[in-house]
N, C-alpha and C. Protein backbone atom coordinates (compact mmCIF):
# COMPACT_ATOMS: atom_id res chain seq x y z
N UNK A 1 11.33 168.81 -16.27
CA UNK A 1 11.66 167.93 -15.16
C UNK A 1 13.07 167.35 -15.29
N UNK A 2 13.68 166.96 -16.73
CA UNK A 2 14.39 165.97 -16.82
C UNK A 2 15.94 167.22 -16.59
N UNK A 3 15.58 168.37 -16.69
CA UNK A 3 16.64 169.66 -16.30
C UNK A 3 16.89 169.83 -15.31
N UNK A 4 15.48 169.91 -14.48
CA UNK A 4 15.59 169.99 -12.77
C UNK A 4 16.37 168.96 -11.67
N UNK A 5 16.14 167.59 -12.37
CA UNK A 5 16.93 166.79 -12.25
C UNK A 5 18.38 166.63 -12.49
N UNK A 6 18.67 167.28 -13.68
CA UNK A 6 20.12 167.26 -13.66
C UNK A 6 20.95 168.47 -13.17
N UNK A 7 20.08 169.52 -12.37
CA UNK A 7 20.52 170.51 -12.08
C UNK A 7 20.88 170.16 -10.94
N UNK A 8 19.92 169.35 -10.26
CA UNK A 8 19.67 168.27 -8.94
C UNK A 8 21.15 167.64 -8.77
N UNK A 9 21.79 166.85 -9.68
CA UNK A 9 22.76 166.24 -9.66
C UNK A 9 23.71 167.12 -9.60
N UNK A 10 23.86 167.76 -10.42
CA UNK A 10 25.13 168.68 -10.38
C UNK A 10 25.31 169.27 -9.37
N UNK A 11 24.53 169.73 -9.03
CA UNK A 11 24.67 170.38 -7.16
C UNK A 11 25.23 169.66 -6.77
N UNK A 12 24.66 168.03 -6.50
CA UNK A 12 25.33 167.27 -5.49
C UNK A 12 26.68 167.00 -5.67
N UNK A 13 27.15 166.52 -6.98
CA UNK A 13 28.68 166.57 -7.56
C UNK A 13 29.63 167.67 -6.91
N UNK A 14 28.97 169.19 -7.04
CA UNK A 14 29.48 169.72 -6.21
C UNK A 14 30.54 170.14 -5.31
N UNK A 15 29.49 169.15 -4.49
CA UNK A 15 29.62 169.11 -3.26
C UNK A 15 31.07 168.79 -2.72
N UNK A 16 31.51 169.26 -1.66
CA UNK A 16 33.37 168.88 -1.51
C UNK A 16 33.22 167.51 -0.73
N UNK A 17 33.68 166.62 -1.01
CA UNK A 17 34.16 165.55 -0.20
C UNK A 17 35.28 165.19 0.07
N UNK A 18 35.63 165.11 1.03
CA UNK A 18 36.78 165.19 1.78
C UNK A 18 37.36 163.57 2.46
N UNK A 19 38.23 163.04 2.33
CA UNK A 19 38.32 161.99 3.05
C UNK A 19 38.25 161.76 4.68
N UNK A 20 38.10 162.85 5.25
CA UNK A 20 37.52 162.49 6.64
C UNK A 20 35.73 162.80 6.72
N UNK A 21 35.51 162.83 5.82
CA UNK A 21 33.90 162.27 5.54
C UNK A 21 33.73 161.18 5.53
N UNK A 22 34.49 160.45 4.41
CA UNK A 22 34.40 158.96 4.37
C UNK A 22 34.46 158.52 5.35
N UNK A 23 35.91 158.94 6.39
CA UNK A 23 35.98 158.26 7.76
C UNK A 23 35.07 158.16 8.60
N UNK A 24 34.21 159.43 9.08
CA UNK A 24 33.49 160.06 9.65
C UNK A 24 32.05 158.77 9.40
N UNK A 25 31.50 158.86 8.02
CA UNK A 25 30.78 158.00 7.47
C UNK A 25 30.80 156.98 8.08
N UNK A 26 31.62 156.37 7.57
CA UNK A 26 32.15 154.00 8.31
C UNK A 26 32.23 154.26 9.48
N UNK A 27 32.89 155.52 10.52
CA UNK A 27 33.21 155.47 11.91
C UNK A 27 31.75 155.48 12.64
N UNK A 28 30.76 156.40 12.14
CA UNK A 28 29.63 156.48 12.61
C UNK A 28 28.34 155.47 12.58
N UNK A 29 28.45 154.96 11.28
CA UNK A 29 28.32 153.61 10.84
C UNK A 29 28.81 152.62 11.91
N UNK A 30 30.10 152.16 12.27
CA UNK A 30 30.35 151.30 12.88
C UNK A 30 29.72 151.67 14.52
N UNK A 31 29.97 153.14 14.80
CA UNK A 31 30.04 153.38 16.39
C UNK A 31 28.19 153.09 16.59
N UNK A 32 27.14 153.33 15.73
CA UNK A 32 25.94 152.77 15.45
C UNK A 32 25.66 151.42 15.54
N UNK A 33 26.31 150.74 15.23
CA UNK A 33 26.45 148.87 14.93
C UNK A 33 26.82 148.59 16.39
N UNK A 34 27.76 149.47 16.95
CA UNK A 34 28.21 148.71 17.94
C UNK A 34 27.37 149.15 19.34
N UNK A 35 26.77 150.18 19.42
CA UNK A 35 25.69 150.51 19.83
C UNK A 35 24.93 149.66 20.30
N UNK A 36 23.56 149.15 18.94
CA UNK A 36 23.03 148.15 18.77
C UNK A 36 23.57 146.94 19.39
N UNK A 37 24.64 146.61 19.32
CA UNK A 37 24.83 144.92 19.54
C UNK A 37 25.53 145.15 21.10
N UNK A 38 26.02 146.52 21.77
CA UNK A 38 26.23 146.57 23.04
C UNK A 38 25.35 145.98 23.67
N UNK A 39 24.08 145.88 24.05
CA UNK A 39 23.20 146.22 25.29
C UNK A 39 22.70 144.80 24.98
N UNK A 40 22.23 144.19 23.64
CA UNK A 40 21.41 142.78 23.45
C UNK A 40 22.02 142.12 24.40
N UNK A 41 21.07 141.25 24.85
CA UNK A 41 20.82 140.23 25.43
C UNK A 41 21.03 138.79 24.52
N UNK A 42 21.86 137.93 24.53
CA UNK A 42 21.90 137.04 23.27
C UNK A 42 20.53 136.04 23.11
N UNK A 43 20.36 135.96 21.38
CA UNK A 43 19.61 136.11 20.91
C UNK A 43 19.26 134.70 20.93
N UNK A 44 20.22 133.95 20.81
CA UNK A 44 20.66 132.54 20.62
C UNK A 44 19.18 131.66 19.56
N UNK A 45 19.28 132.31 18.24
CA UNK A 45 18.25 131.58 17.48
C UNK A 45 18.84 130.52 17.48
N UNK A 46 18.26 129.35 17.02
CA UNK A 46 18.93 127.63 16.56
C UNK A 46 20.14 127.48 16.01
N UNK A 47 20.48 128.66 14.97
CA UNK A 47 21.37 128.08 14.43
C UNK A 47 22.62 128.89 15.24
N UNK A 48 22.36 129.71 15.49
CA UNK A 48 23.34 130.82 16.95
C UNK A 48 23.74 129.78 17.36
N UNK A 49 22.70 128.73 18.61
CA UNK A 49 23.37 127.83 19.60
C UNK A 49 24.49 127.20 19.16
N UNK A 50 24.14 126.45 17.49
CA UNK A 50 25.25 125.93 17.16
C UNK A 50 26.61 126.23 16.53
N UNK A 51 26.01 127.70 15.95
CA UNK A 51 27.66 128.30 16.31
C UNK A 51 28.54 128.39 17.43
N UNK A 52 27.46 128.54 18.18
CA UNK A 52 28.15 129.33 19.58
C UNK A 52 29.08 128.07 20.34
N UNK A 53 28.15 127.21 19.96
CA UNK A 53 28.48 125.84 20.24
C UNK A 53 30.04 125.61 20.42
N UNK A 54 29.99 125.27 18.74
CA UNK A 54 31.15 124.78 18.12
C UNK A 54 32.42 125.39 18.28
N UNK A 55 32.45 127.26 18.55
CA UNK A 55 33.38 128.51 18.59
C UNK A 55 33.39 127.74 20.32
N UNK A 56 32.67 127.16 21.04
CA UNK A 56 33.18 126.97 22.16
C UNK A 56 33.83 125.51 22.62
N UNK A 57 33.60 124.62 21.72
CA UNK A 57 34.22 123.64 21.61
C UNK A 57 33.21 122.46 22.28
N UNK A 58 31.68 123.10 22.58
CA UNK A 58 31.05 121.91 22.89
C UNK A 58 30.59 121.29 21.65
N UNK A 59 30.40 120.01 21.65
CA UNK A 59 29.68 119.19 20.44
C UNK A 59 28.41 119.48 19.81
N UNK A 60 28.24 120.50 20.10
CA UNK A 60 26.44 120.58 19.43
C UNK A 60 25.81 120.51 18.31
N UNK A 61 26.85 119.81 17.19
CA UNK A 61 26.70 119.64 15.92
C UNK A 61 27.90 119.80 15.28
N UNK A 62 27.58 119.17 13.89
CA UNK A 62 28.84 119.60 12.83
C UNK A 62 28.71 120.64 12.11
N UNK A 63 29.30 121.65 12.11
CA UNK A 63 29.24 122.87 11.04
C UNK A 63 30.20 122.64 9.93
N UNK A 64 29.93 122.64 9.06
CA UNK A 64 30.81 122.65 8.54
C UNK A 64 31.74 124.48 7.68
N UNK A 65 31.44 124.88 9.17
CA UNK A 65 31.85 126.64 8.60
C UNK A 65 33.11 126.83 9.48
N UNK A 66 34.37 126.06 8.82
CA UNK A 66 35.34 126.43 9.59
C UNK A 66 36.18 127.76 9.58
N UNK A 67 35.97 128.23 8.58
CA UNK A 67 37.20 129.30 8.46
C UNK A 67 36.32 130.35 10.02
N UNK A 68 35.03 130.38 9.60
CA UNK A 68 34.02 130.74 10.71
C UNK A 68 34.39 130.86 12.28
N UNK A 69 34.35 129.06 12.02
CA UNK A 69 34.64 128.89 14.20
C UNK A 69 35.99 128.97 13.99
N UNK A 70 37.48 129.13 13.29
CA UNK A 70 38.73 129.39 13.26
C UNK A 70 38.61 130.95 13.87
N UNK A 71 38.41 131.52 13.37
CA UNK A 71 38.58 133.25 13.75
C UNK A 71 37.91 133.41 14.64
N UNK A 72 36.42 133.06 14.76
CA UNK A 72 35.69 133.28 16.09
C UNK A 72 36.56 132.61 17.32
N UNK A 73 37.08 131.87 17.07
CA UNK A 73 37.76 130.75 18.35
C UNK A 73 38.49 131.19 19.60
N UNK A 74 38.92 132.91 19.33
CA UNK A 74 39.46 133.48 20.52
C UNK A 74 38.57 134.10 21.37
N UNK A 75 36.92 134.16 20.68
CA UNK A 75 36.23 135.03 21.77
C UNK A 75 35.90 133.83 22.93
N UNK A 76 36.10 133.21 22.90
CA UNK A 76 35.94 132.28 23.83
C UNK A 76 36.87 132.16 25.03
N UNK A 77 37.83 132.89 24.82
CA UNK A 77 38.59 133.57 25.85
C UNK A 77 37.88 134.60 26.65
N UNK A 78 36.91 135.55 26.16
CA UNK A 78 36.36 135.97 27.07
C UNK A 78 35.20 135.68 28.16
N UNK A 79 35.19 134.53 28.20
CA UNK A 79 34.38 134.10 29.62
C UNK A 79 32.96 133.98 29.27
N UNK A 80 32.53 134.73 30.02
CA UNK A 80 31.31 135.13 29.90
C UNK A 80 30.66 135.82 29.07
N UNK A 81 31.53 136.81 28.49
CA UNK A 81 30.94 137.55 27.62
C UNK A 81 31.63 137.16 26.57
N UNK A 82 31.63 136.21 26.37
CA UNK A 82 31.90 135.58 24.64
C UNK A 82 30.95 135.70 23.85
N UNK A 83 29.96 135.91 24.26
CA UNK A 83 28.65 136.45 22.87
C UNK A 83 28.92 138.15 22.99
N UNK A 84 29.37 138.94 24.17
CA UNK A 84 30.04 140.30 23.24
C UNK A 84 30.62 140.05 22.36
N UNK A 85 31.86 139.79 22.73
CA UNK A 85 33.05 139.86 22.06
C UNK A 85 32.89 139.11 20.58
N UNK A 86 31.57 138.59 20.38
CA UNK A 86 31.02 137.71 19.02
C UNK A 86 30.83 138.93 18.13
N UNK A 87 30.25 139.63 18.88
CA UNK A 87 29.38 140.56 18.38
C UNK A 87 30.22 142.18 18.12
N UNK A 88 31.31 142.10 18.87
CA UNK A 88 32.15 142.77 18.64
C UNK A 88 33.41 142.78 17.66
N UNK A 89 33.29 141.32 16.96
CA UNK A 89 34.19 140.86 15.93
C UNK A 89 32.90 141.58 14.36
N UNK A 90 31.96 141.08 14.84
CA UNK A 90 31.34 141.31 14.03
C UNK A 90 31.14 143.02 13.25
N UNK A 91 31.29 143.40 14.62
CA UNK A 91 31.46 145.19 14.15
C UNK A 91 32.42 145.59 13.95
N UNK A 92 33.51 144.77 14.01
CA UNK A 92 34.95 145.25 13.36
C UNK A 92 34.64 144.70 11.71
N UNK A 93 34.42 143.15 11.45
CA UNK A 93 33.90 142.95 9.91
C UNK A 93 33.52 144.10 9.17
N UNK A 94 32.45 144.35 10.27
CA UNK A 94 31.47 145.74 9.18
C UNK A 94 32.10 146.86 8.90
N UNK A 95 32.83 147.06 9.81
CA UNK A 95 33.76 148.25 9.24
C UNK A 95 34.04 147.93 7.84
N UNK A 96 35.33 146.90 8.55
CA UNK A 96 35.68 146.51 6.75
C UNK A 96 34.94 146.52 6.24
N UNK A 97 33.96 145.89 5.73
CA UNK A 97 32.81 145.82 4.79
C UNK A 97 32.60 146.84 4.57
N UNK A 98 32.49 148.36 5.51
CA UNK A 98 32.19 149.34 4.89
C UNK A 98 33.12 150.33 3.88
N UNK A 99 34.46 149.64 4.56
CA UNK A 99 35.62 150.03 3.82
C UNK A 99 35.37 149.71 1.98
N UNK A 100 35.53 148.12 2.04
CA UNK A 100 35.44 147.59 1.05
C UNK A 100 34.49 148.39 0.26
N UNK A 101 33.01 148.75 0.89
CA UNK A 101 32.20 149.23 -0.21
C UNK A 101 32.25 150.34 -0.62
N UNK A 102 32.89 151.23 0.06
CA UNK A 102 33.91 152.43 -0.53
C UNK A 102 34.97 152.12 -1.56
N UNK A 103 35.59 151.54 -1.41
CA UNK A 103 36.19 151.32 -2.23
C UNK A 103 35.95 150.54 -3.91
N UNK A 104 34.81 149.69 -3.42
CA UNK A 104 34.12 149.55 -4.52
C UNK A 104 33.49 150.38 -5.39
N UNK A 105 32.57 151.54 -4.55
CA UNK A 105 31.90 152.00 -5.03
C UNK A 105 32.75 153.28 -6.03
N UNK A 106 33.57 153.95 -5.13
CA UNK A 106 34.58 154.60 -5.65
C UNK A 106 35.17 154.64 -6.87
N UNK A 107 35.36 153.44 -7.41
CA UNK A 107 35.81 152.62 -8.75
C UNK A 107 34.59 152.82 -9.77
N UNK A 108 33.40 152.92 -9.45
CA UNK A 108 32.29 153.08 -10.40
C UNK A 108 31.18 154.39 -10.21
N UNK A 109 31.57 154.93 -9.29
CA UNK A 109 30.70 156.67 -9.11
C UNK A 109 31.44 157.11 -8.94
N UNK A 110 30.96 158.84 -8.47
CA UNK A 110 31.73 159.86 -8.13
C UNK A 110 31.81 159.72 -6.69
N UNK A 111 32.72 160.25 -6.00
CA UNK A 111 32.56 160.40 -4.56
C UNK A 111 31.52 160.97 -3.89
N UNK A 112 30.67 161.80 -3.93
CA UNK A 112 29.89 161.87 -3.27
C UNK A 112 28.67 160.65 -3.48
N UNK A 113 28.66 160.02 -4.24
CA UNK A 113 27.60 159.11 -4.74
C UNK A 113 28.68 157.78 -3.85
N UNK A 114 29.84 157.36 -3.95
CA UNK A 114 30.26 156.60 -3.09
C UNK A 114 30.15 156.45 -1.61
N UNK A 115 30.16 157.96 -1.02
CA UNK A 115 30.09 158.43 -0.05
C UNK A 115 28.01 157.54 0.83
N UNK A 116 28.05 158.18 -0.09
CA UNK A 116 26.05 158.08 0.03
C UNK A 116 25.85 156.85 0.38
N UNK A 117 26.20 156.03 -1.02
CA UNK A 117 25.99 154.44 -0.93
C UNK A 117 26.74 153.81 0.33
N UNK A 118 28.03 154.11 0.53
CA UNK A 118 28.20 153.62 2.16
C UNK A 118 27.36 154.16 3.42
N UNK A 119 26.67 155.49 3.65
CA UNK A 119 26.31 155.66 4.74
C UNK A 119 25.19 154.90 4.46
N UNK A 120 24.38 154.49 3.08
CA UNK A 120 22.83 153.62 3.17
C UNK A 120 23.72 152.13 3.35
N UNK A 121 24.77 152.17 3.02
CA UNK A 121 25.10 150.18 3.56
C UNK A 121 25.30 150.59 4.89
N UNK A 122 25.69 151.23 5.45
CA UNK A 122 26.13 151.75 7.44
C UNK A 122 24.87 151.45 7.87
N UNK A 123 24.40 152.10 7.63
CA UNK A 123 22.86 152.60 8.69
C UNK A 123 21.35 151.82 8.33
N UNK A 124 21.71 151.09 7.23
CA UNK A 124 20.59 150.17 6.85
C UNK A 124 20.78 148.73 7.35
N UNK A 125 19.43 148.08 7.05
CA UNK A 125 19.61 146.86 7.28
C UNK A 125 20.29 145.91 7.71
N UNK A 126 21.57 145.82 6.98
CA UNK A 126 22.75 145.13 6.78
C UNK A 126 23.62 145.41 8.07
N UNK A 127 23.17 146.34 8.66
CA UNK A 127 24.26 146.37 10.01
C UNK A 127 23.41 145.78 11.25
N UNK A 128 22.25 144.70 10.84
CA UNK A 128 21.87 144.07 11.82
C UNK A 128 22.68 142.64 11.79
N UNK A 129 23.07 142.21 11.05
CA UNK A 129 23.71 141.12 11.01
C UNK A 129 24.85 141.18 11.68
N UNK A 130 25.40 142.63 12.47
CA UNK A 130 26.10 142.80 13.17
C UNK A 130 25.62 142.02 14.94
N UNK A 131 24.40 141.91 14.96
CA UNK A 131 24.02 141.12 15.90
C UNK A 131 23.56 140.15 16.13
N UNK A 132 23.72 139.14 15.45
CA UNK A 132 24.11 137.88 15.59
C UNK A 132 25.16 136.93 15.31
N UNK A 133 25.10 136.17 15.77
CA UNK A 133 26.40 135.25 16.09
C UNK A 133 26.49 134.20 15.14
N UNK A 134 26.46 134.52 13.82
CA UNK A 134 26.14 133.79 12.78
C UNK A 134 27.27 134.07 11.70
N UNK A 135 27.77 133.25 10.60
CA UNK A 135 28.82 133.58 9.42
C UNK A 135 28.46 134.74 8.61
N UNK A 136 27.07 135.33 9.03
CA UNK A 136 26.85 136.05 7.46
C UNK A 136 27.70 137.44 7.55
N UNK A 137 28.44 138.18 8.59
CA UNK A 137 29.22 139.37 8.16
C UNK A 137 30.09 139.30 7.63
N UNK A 138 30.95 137.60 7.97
CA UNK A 138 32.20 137.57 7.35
C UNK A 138 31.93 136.70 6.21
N UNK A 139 31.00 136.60 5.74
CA UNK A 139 30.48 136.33 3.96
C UNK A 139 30.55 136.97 3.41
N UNK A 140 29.76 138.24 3.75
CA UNK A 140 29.65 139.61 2.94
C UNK A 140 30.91 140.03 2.90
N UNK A 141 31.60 140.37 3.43
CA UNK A 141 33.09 141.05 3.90
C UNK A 141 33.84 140.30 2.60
N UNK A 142 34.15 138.81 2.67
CA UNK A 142 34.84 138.10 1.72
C UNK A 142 34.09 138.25 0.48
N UNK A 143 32.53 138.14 0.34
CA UNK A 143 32.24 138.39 -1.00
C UNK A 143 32.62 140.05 -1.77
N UNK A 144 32.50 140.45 -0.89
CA UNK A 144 32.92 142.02 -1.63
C UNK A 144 34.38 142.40 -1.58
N UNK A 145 35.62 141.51 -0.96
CA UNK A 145 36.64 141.76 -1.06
C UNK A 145 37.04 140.74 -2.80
N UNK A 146 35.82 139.71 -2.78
CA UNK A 146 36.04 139.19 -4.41
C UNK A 146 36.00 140.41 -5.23
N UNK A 147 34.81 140.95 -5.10
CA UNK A 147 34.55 142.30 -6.34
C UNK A 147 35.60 143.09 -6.09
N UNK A 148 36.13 143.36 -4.90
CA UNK A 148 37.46 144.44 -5.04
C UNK A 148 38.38 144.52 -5.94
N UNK A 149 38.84 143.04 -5.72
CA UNK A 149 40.01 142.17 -6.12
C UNK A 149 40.18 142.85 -7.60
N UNK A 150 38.60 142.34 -8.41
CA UNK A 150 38.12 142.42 -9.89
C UNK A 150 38.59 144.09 -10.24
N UNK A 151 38.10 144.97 -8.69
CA UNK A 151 38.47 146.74 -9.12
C UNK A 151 39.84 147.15 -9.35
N UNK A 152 40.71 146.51 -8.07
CA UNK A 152 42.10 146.84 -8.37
C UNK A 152 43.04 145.87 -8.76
N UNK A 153 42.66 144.98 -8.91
CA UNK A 153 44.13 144.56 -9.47
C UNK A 153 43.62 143.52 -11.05
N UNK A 154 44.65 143.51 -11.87
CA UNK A 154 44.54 143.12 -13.52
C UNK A 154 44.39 142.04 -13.66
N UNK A 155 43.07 141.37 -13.92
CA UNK A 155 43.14 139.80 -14.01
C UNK A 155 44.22 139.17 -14.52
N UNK A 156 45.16 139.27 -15.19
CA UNK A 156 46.48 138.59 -15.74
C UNK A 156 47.15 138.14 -14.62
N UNK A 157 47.37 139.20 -13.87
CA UNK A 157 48.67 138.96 -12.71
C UNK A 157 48.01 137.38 -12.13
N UNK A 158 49.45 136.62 -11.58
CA UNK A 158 49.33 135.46 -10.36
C UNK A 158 48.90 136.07 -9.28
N UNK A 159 48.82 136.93 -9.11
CA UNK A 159 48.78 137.89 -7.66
C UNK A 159 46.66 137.82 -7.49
N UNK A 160 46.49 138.21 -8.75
CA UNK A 160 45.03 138.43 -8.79
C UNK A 160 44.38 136.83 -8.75
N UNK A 161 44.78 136.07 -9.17
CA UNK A 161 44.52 134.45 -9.41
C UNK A 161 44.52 134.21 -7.97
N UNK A 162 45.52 133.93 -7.84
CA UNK A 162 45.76 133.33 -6.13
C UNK A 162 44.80 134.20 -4.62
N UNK A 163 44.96 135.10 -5.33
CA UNK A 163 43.96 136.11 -4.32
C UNK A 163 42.37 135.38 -4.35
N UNK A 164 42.47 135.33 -5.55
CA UNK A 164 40.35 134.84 -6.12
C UNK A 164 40.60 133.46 -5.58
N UNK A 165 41.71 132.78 -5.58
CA UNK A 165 41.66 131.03 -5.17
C UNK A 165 41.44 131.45 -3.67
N UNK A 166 42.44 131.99 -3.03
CA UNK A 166 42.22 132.20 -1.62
C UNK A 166 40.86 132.89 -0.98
N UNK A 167 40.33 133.88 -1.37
CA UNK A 167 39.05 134.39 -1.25
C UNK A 167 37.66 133.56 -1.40
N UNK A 168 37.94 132.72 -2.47
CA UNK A 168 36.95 131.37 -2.95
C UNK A 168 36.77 130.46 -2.19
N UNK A 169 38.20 130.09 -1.80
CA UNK A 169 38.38 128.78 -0.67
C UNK A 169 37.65 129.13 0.67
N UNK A 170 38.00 130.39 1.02
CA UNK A 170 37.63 130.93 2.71
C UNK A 170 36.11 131.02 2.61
N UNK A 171 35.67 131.63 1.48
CA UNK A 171 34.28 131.67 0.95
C UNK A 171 33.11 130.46 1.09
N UNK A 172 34.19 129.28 0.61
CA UNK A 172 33.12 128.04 0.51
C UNK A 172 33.40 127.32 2.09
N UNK A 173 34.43 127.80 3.34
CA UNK A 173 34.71 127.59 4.50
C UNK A 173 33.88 128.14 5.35
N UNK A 174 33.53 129.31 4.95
CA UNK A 174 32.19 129.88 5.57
C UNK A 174 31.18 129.95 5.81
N UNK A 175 30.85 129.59 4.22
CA UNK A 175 29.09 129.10 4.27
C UNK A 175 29.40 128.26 2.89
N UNK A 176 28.68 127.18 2.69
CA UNK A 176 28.27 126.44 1.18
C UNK A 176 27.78 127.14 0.42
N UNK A 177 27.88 128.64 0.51
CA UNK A 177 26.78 129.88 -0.38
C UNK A 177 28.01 130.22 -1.31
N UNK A 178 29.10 130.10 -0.73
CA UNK A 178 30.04 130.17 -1.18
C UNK A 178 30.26 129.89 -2.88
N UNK A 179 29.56 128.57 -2.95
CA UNK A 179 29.72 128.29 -4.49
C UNK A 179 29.07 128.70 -5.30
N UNK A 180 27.96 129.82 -5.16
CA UNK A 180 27.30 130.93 -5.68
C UNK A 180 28.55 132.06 -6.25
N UNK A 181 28.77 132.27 -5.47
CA UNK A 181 30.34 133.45 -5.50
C UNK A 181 31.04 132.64 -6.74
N UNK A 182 31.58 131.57 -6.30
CA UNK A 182 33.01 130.61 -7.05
C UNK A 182 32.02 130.42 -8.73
N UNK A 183 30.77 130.38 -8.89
CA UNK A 183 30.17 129.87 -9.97
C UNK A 183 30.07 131.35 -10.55
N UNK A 184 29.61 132.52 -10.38
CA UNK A 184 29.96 133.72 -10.63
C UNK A 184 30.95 134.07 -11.50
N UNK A 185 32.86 133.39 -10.44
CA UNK A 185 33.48 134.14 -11.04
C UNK A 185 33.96 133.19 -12.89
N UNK A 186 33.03 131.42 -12.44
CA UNK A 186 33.69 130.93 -13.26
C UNK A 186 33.13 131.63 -14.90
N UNK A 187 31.59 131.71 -14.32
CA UNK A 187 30.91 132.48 -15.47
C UNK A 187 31.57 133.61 -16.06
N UNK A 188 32.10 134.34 -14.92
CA UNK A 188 32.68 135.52 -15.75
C UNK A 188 34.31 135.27 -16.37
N UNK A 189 34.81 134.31 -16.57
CA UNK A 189 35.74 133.90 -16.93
C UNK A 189 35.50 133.45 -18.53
N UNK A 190 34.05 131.76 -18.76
CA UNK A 190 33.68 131.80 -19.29
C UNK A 190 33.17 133.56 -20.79
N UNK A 191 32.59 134.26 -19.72
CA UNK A 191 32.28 135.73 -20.85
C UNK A 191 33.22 135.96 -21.06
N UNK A 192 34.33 136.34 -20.56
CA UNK A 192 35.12 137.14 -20.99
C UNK A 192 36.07 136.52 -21.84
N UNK A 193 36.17 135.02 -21.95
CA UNK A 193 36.98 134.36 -22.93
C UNK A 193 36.43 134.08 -24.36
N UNK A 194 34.59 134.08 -24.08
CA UNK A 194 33.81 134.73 -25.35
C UNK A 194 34.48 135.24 -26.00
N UNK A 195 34.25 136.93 -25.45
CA UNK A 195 34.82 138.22 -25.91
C UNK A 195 35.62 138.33 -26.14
């Protein structure tokens, strides 16, 4: 069994991957997402209203998710269909996000195994959050542009510091989950000064 299996793998290694796969991958991925969040009808759960709220400048509470209603703040230019155009920011995020997890993944498999793991982040779950009007795409997006950060560039540099301060800050602007992320990287600072 444990042969058949690795005969299994090697096939797939293989396999040619090409960078307009990747594209092909996130593009289809996204043109899927945007699909989905075309036709809804808004969803407006509780905490929606009060995004939607706030991105529109009525009072309907305090959020405190500014970096959030900052970027959302132009769909409100579109009229009426400012819950598209919510939802259409949101499927541009996911792209990125799908970018990012290519690129992540890339750094720690082979390409076709990178390849894979983005079309199951595309087409799974995670591209429902493309339809609602809520912070969590541009959480994910910033939390995995933290792990990037960690792939390409050398913790020494100011470049890499200031990046993790700026990524951290927008992080805890987004959601208070934020300090999950920021406590993460302090831990891994902590290990690695162990070591």
């Amino acid at each position: 069994m444990p042969n058949q299996i690795q005969a299994l793998v090697s096939k797939f290694e293989d396999i040619k991957v090409h960078w307009f796969d990747v594209a092909a991958v996130i593009a289809v991925s996204a043109i899927i997402a945007f699909i989905r969040v075309r036709d809804q009808l808004p969803q407006l759960y509780p905490d929606e209203f009060l995004y939607v709220s706030a991105i529109r400048g009525d009072n309907a509470g305090d959020l405190p998710n500014y970096f959030y209603t900052l970027l959302y703040k132009p769909t409100a230019m579109c009229g009426e269909a400012f819950y598209t155009c919510m939802k259409g920011m949101n499927v541009l995020l996911f792209t990125l996000l799908l970018v990012l997890t290519f690129l992540i993944a890339r750094k720690l498999v082979l390409l076709p195994y990178a390849l894979l793991f983005v079309a199951f982040m595309g087409l799974g779950p995670l591209s429902g959050f493309t339809t609602l009007a809520t912070p969590e795409m541009l959480f994910f997006v910033l939390s995995f542009a933290v792990i990037a950060l960690f792939q390409y560039f050398k913790t020494e540099t100011w470049l890499f510091w200031s990046g993790q301060a700026l990524l951290n800050a927008l992080l805890l602007l987004t959601k208070p989950h934020g300090v999950f992320v920021t406590l993460g990287l302090v831990g891994f600072l902590i290990f690695q000064g162990v070591h």
